[in-house]
Protein backbone atom coordinates (compact mmCIF):
# COMPACT_ATOMS: atom_id res chain seq x y z
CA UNK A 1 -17.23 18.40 2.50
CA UNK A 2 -20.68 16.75 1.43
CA UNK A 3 -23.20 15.87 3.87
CA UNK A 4 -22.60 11.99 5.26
CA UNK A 5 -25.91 11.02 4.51
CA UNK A 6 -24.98 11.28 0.65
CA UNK A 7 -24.03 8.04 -1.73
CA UNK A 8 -20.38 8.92 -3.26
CA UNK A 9 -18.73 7.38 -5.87
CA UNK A 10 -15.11 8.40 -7.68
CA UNK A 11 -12.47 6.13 -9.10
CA UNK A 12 -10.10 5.27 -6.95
CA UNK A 13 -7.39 4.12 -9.21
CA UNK A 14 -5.27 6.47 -10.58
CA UNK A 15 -5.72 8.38 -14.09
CA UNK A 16 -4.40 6.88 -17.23
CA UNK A 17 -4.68 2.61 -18.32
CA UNK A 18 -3.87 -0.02 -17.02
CA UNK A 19 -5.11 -3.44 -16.21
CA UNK A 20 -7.52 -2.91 -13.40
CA UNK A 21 -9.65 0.17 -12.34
CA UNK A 22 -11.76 0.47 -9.23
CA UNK A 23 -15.05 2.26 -8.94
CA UNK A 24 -15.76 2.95 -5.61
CA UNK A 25 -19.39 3.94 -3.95
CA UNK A 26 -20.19 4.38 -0.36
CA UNK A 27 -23.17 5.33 1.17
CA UNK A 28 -27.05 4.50 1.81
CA UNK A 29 -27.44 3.86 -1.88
CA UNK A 30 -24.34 1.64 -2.44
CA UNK A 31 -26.15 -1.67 -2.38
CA UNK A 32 -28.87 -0.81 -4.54
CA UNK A 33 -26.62 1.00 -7.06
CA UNK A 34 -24.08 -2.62 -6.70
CA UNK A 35 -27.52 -4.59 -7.24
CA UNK A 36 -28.76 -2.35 -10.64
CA UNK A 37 -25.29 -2.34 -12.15
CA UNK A 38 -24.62 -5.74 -12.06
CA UNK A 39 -28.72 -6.76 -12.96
CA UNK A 40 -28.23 -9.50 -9.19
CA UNK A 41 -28.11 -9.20 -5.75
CA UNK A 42 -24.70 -9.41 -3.99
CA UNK A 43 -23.58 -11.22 -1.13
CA UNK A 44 -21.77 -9.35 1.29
CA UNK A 45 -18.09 -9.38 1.71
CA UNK A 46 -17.46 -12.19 -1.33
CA UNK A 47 -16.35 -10.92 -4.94
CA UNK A 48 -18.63 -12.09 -7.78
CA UNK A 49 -17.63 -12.41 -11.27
CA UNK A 50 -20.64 -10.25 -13.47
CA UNK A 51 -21.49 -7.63 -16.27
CA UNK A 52 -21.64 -4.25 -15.55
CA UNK A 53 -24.06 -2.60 -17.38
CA UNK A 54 -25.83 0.68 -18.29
CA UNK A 55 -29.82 1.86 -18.01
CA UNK A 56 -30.42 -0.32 -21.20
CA UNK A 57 -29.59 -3.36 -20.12
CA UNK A 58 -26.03 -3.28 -22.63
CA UNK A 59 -22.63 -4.14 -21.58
CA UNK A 60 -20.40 -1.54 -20.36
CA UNK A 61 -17.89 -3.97 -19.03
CA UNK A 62 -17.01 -7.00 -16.92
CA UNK A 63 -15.15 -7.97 -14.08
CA UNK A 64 -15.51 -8.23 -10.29
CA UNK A 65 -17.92 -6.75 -8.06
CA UNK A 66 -17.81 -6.66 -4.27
CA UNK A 67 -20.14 -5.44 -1.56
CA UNK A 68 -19.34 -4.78 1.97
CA UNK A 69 -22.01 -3.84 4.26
CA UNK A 70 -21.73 -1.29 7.33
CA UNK A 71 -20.52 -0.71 9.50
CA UNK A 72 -17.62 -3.66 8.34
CA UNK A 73 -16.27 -1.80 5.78
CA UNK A 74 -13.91 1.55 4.99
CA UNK A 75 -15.36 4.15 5.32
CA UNK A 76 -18.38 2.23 8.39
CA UNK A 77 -21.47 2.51 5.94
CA UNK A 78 -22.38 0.50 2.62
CA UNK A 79 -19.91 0.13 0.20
CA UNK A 80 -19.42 -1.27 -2.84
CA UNK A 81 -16.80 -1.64 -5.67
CA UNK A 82 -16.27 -2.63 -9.49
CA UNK A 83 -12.95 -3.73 -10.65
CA UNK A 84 -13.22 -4.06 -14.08
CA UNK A 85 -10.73 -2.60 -17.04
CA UNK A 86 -8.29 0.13 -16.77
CA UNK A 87 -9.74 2.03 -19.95
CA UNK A 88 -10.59 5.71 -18.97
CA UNK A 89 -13.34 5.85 -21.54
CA UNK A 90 -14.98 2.31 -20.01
CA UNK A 91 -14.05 4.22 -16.45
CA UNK A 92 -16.08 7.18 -16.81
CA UNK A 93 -19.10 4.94 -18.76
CA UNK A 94 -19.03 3.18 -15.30
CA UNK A 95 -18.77 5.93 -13.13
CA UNK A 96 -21.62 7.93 -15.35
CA UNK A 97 -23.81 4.83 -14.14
CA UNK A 98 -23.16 5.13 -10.80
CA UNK A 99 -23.73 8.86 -10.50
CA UNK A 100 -27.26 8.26 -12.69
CA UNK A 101 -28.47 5.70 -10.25
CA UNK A 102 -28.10 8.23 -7.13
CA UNK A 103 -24.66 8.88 -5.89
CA UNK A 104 -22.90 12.05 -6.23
CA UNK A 105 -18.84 12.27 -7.36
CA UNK A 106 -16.71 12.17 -4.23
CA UNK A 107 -15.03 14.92 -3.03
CA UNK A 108 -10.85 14.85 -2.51
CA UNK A 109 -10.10 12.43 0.55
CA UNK A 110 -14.03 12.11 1.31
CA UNK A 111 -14.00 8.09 1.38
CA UNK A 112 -11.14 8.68 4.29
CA UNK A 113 -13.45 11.59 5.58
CA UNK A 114 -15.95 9.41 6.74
CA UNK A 115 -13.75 6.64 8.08
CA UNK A 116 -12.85 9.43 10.54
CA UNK A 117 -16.55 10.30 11.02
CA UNK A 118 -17.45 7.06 11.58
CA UNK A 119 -14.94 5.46 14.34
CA UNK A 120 -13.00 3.40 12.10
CA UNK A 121 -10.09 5.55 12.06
CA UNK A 122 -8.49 8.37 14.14
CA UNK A 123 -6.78 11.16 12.30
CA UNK A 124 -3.54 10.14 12.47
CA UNK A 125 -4.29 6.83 10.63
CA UNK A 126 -6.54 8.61 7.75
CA UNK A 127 -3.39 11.26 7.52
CA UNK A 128 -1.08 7.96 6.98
CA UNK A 129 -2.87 6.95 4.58
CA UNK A 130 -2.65 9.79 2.14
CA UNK A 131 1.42 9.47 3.30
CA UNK A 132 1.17 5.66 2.19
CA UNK A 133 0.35 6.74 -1.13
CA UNK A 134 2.73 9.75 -1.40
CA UNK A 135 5.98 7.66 0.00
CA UNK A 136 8.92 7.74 -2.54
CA UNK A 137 11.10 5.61 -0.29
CA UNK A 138 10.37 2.14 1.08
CA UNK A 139 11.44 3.74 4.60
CA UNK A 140 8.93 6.17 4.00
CA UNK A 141 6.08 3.45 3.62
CA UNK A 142 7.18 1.38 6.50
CA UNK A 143 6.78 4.78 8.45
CA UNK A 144 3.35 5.57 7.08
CA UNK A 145 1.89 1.85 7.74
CA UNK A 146 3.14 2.15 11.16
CA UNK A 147 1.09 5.04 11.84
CA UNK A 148 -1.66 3.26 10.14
CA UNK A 149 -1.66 0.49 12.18
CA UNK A 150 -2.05 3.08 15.11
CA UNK A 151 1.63 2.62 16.45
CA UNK A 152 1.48 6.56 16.48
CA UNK A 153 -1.90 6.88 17.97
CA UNK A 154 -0.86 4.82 20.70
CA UNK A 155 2.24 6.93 21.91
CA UNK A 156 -0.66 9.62 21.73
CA UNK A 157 -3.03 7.91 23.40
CA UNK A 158 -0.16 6.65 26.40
CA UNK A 159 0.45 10.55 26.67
CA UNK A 160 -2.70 11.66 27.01
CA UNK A 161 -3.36 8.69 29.74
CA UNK A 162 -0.09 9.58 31.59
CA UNK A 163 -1.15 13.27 31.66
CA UNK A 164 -4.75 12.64 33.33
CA UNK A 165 -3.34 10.67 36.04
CA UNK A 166 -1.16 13.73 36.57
CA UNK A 167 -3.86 15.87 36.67
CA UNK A 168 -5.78 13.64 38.92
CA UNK A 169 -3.31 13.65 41.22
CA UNK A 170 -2.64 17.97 41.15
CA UNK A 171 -5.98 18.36 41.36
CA UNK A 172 -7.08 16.11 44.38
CA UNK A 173 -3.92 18.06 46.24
CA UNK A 174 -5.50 21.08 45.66
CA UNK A 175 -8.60 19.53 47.50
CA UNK A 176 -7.29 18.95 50.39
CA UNK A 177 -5.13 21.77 51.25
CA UNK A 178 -5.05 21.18 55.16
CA UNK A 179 -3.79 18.22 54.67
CA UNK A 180 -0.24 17.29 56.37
CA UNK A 181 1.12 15.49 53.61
CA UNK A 182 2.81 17.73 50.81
CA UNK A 183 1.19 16.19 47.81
CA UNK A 184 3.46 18.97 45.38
CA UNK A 185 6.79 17.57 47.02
CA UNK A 186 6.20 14.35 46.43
CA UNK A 187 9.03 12.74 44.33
CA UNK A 188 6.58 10.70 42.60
CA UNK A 189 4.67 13.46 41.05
CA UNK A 190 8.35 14.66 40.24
CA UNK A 191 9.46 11.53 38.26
CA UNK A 192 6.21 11.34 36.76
CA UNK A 193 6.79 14.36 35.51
CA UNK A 194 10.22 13.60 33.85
CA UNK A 195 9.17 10.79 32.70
CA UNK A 196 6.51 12.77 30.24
CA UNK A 197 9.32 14.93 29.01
CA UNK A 198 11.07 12.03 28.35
CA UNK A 199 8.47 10.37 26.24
CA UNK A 200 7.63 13.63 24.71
CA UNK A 201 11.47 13.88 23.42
CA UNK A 202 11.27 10.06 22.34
CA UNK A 203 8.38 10.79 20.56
CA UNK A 204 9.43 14.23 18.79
CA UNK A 205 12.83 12.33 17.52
CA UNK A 206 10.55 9.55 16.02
CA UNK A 207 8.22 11.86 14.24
CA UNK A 208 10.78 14.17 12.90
CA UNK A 209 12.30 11.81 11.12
CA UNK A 210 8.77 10.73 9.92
CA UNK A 211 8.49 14.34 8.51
CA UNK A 212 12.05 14.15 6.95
CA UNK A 213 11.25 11.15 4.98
CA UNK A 214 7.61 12.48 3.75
CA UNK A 215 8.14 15.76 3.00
CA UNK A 216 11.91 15.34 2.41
CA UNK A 217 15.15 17.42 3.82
CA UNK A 218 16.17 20.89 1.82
CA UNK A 219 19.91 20.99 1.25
CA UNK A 220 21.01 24.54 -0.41
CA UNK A 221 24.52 24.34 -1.55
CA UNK A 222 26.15 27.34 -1.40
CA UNK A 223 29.52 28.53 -1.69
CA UNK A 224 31.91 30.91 -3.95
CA UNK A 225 31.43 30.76 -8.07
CA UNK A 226 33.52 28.18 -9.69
CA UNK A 227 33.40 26.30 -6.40
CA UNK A 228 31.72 23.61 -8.27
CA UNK A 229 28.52 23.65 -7.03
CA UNK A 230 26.75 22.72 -10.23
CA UNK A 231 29.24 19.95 -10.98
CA UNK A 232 28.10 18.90 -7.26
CA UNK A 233 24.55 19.02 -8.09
CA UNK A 234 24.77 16.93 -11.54
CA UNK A 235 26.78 14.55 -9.59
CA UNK A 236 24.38 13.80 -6.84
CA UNK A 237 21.46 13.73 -9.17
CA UNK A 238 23.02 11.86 -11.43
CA UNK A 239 21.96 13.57 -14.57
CA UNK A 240 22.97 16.87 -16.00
CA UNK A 241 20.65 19.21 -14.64
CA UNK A 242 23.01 22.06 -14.02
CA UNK A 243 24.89 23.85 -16.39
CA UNK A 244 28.48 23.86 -16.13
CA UNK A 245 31.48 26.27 -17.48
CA UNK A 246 34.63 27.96 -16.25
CA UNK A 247 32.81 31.52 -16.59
CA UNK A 248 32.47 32.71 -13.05
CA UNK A 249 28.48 33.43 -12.29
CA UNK A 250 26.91 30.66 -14.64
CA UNK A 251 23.90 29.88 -11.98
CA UNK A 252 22.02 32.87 -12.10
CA UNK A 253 19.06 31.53 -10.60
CA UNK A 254 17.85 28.75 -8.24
CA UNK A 255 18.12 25.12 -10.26
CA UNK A 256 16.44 22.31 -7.94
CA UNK A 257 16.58 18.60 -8.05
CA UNK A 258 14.40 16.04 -5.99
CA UNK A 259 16.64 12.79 -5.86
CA UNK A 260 16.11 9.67 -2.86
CA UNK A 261 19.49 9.18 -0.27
CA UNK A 262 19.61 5.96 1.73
CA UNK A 263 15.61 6.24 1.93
CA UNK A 264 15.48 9.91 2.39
CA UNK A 265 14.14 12.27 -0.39
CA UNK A 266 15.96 15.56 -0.74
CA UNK A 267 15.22 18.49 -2.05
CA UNK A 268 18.57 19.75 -3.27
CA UNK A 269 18.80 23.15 -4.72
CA UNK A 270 21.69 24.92 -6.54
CA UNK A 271 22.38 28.81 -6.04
CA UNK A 272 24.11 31.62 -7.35
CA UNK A 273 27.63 32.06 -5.73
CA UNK A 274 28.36 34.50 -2.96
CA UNK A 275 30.55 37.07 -3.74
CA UNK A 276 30.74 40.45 -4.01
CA UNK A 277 29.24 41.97 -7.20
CA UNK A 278 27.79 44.65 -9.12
CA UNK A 279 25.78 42.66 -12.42
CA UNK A 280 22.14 43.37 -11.49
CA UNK A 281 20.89 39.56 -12.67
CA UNK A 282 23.53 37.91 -10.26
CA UNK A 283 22.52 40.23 -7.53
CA UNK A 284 19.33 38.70 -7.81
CA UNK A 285 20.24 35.45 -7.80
CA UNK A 286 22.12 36.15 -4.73
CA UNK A 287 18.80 37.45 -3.17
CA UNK A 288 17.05 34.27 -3.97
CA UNK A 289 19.83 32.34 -2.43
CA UNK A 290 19.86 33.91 0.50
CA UNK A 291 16.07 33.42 0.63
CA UNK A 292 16.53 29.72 -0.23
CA UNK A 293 19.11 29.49 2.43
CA UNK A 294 16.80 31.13 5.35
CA UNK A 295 14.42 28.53 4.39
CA UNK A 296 16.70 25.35 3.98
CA UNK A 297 17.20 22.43 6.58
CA UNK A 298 20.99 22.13 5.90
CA UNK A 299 23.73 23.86 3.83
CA UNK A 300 26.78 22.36 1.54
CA UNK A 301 28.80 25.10 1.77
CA UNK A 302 30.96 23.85 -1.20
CA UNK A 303 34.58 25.22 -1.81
CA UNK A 304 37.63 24.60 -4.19
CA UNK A 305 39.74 22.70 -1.67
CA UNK A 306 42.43 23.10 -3.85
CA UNK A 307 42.73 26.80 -3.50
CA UNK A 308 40.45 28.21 -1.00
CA UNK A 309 42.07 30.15 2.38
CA UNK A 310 41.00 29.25 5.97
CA UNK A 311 39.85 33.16 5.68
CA UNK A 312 37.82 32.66 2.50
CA UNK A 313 36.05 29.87 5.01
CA UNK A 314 35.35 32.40 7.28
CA UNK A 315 33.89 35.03 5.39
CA UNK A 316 31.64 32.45 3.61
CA UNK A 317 30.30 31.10 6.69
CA UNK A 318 29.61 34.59 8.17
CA UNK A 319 27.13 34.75 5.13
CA UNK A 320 24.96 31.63 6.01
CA UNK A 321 21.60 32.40 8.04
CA UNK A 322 22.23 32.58 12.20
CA UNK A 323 21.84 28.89 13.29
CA UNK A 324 21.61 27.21 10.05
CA UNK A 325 23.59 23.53 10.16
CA UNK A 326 26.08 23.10 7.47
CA UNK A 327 28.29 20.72 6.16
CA UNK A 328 31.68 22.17 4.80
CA UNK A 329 32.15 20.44 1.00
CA UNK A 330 35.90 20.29 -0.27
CA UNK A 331 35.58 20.04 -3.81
CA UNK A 332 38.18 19.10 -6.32
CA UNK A 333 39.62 16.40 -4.24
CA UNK A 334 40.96 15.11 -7.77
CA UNK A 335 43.32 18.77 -7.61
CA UNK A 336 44.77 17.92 -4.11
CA UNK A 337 43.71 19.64 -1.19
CA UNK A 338 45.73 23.24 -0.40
CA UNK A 339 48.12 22.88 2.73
CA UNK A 340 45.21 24.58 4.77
CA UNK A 341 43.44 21.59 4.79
CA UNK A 342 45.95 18.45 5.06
CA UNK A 343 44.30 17.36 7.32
CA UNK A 344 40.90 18.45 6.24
CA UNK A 345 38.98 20.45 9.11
CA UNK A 346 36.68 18.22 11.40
CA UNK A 347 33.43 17.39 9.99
CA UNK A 348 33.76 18.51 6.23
CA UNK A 349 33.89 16.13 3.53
CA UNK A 350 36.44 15.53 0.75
CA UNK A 351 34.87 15.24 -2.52
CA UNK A 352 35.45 15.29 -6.16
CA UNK A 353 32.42 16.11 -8.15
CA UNK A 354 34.22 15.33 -11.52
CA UNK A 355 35.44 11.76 -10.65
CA UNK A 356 32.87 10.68 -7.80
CA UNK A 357 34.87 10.24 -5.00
CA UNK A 358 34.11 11.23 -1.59
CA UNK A 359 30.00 11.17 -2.61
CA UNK A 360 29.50 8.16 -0.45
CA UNK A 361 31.06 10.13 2.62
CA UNK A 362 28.94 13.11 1.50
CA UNK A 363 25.79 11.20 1.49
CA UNK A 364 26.60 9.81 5.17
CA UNK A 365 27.07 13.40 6.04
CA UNK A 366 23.58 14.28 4.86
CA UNK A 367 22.01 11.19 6.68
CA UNK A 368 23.38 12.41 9.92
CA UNK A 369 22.70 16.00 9.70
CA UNK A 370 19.22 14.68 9.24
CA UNK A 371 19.48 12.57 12.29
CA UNK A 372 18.55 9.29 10.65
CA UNK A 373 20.13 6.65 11.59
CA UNK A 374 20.41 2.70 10.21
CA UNK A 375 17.34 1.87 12.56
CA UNK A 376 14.50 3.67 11.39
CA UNK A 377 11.74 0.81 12.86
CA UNK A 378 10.65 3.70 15.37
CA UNK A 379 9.92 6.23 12.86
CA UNK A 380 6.68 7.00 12.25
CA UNK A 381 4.84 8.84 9.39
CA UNK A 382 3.76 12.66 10.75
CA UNK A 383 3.19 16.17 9.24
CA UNK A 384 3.58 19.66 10.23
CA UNK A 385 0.90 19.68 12.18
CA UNK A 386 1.77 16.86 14.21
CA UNK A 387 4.92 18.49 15.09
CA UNK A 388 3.41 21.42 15.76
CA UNK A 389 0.89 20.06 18.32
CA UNK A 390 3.67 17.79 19.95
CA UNK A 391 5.52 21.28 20.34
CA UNK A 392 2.77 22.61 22.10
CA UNK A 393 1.87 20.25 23.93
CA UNK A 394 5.44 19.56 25.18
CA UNK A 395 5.71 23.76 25.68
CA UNK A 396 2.32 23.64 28.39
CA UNK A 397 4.02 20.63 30.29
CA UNK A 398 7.33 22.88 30.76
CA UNK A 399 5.89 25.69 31.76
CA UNK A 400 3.65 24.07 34.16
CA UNK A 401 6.59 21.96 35.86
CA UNK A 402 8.41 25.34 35.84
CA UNK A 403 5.22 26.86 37.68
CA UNK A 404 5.69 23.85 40.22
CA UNK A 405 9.38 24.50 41.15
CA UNK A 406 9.77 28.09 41.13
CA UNK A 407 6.31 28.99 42.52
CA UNK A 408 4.56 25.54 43.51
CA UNK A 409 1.16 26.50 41.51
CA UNK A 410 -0.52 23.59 42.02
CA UNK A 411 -3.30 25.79 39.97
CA UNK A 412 -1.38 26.70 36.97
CA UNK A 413 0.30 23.30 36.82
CA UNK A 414 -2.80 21.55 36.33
CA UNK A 415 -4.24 24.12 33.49
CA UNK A 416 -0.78 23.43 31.78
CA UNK A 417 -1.56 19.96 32.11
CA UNK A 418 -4.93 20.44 30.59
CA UNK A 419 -3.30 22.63 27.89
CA UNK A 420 -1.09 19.82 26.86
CA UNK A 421 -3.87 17.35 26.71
CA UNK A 422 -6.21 19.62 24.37
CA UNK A 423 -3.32 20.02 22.22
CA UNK A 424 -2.39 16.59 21.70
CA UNK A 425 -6.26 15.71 20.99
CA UNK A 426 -5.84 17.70 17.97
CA UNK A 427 -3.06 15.51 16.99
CA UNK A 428 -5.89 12.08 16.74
CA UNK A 429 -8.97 14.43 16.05
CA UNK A 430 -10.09 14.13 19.89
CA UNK A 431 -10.56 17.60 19.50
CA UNK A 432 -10.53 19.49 16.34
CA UNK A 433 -12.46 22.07 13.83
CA UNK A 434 -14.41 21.25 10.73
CA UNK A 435 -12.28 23.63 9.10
CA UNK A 436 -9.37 21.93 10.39
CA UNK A 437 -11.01 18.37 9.06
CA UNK A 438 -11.72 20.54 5.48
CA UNK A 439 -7.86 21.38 5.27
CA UNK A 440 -6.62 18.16 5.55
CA UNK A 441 -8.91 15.82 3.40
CA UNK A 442 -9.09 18.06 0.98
CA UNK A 443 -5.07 17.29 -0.14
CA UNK A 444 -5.90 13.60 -0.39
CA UNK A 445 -7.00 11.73 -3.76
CA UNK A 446 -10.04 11.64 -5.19
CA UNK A 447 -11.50 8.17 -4.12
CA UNK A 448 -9.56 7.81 -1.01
């Protein structure tokens, strides 16, 4: 990333025309660049109708022009911005200005960058706002404005408070260790205690599903050949994506499909069937599934319900990953189901990929298995990292309650306590690395 002290400028609308395109500037420089382009001095915080135009004095366009001056703005320093005509050829004449008149072209996420530097947001909120942008569900926006109005932050922030007082409390027992009283069997420390785990778990559920519906749920369906698992596929998506025949061992390799489920993207990915064989291209593409399935979130493990044994079941399930969740698929509900499965087993789905029934059910199914449920106003926009640090975090304050029961380390339960804290800092930016701060921005837009 740049040095603060620099003047940026990028366009912060996206590529391509439209009606409107933003030039955005932040920096020292950003009021006298505002005051040169336009050829008049602008008020702060109030748009002005004006020409924009180049070193000669000609017209390079017109529209609005607004100035906001630090720290009330973005990014907390001097910014400024030209809305004027979608055109990228009138676009980069603008920008070209700009950059002539001092500023330097922004670097991916470096408007957002200094936000963080500058107090006006926490990590978590700049994070939400490249998620804002990315959303391909309405649930998924609602999720990333509530972590950008700092609803996430705050569950942080109420951890991080809840954990101090613990530690206040551990460590002024270990000060007075003469004392009568038994500070470490007190029951109050002891529901305090659970009641951290228990917002940690609240917390964790709420997040997940703020993953889930970013970075969507991968769903490999898997199963035997002429299972219809393609038909499946097409069906879902709604389009013909796969290929389909009769000819045992048509999906050779891995055919993927990103479609949107009650508010939840999936990534749903079509494999070669599992079966014995000795045709070297399908034993690849039974190496990639297998490779796809290790990776997955959930597995359709899709059968011909018209035909397939209770022991055909078996085997099939024996070759899914250890520990991988699965939903079992009848398919060909239009055939009639074999009289193995009248009743169908609990928890798989009847479906018929050729006429469309049982999809509804099927979607339900994948809703569940990725715990979200009608109420999603608790769910709140995270990433990987989040989770990760929440895992931590939630890892230090079980081992140091463990420490407490089984050995009554009022020493080691307070570093655990500390460990959890520095771990969910990293989670706001309270503590973190410039290389950690590089990694992040440097996924976001240019001009945000």
């Amino acid at each position: 990333m740049g040095a603060t002290r620099d003047t940026i400028a990028a366009v912060a609308t996206p590529p391509g025309r439209g009606g409107v395109a933003v030039v955005r500037v932040s920096g020292p420089r950003a009021h006298a660049i505002a005051c040169a382009v336009t050829g008049r001095a602008l008020p702060a915080r109030r748009a002005v109708f004006c020409r924009f135009r180049d070193a000669d004095g000609q017209t390079l366009d017109e529209g609005l022009a607004l100035y906001f001056a630090a720290p009330a703005s973005f990014t907390g320093e001097d910014v400024a911005e030209f809305q004027g005509h979608g055109s990228p050829v009138v676009c980069d004449l603008l920008l070209a200005r700009v950059l002539e008149l001092g500023a330097r072209l922004a670097e991916p996420g470096e408007f957002s960058l200094r936000a963080f530097l500058n107090d006006r947001l926490d990590l978590v909120q700049a994070e939400a706002i490249a998620d804002l942008v990315a959303s391909r569900s309405e649930q998924a926006a609602r999720a990333a404005l509530r972590s950008l109005d700092g609803a996430f932050s705050r569950e942080v922030h109420a951890l991080v408070a809840e954990l101090t007082r613990l530690r206040v409390y551990v460590e002024a027992a270990m000060d007075f260790p003469d004392e009568d009283i038994d500070f470490l069997a007190d029951q109050a420390l002891r529901d305090g205690l659970a009641a951290l785990q228990s917002a940690f778990e609240a917390l964790d559920e709420a997040t997940r599903q703020g993953r889930l519906l970013a970075e969507g749920f991968t769903v490999v369906i898997a199963g035997p050949p002429n299972a219809g698992k393609s038909s499946l596929l097409n069906a879902l998506a709604g389009s013909e994506t796969a290929i389909v025949t009769p000819i045992p061992g048509t999906t050779r390799d891995i055919l993927r499909e990103q479609i949107v489920v009650e508010g939840m993207p999936l990534h749903v990915l079509d494999t070669a069937g599992l079966r014995d064989t000795v045709d070297v291209i399908e034993q690849e593409g039974l190496r990639r599934a297998r490779g796809e399935l290790d990776r997955a979130d959930h597995a359709l493990m899709v059968v011909d319900g018209s035909a397939t044994t209770p022991d055909e079941i078996a085997w099939l399930r024996t070759e899914l990953p250890d520990g991988l969740p699965h939903t079992l698929v009848l398919n060909k509900l239009d055939l009639g189901h074999s009289a193995a499965f009248k009743p169908p087993p609990d928890g798989a789905v009847a479906v018929s990929a050729l006429t469309g029934a049982g999809l509804s059910a099927l979607r339900g199914a994948l809703c569940q298995a990725a715990g979200l449920g009608e109420d999603a106003t608790t769910t709140l926009s995270a990433r990987r990292r989040h989770l990760d640090a929440l895992e931590r975090a939630r890892a230090h304050l079980d081992e140091g309650i463990r420490q407490l029961e089984q050995h009554r380390a009022a020493e080691l339960l307070a570093e655990e306590l500390r460990l959890a804290q520095d771990a969910l800092g990293t989670v706001t930016g309270r503590v973190t690395s410039d290389d950690l701060l590089g990694e992040i921005f440097s996924s976001f837009c240019i001009g945000k």
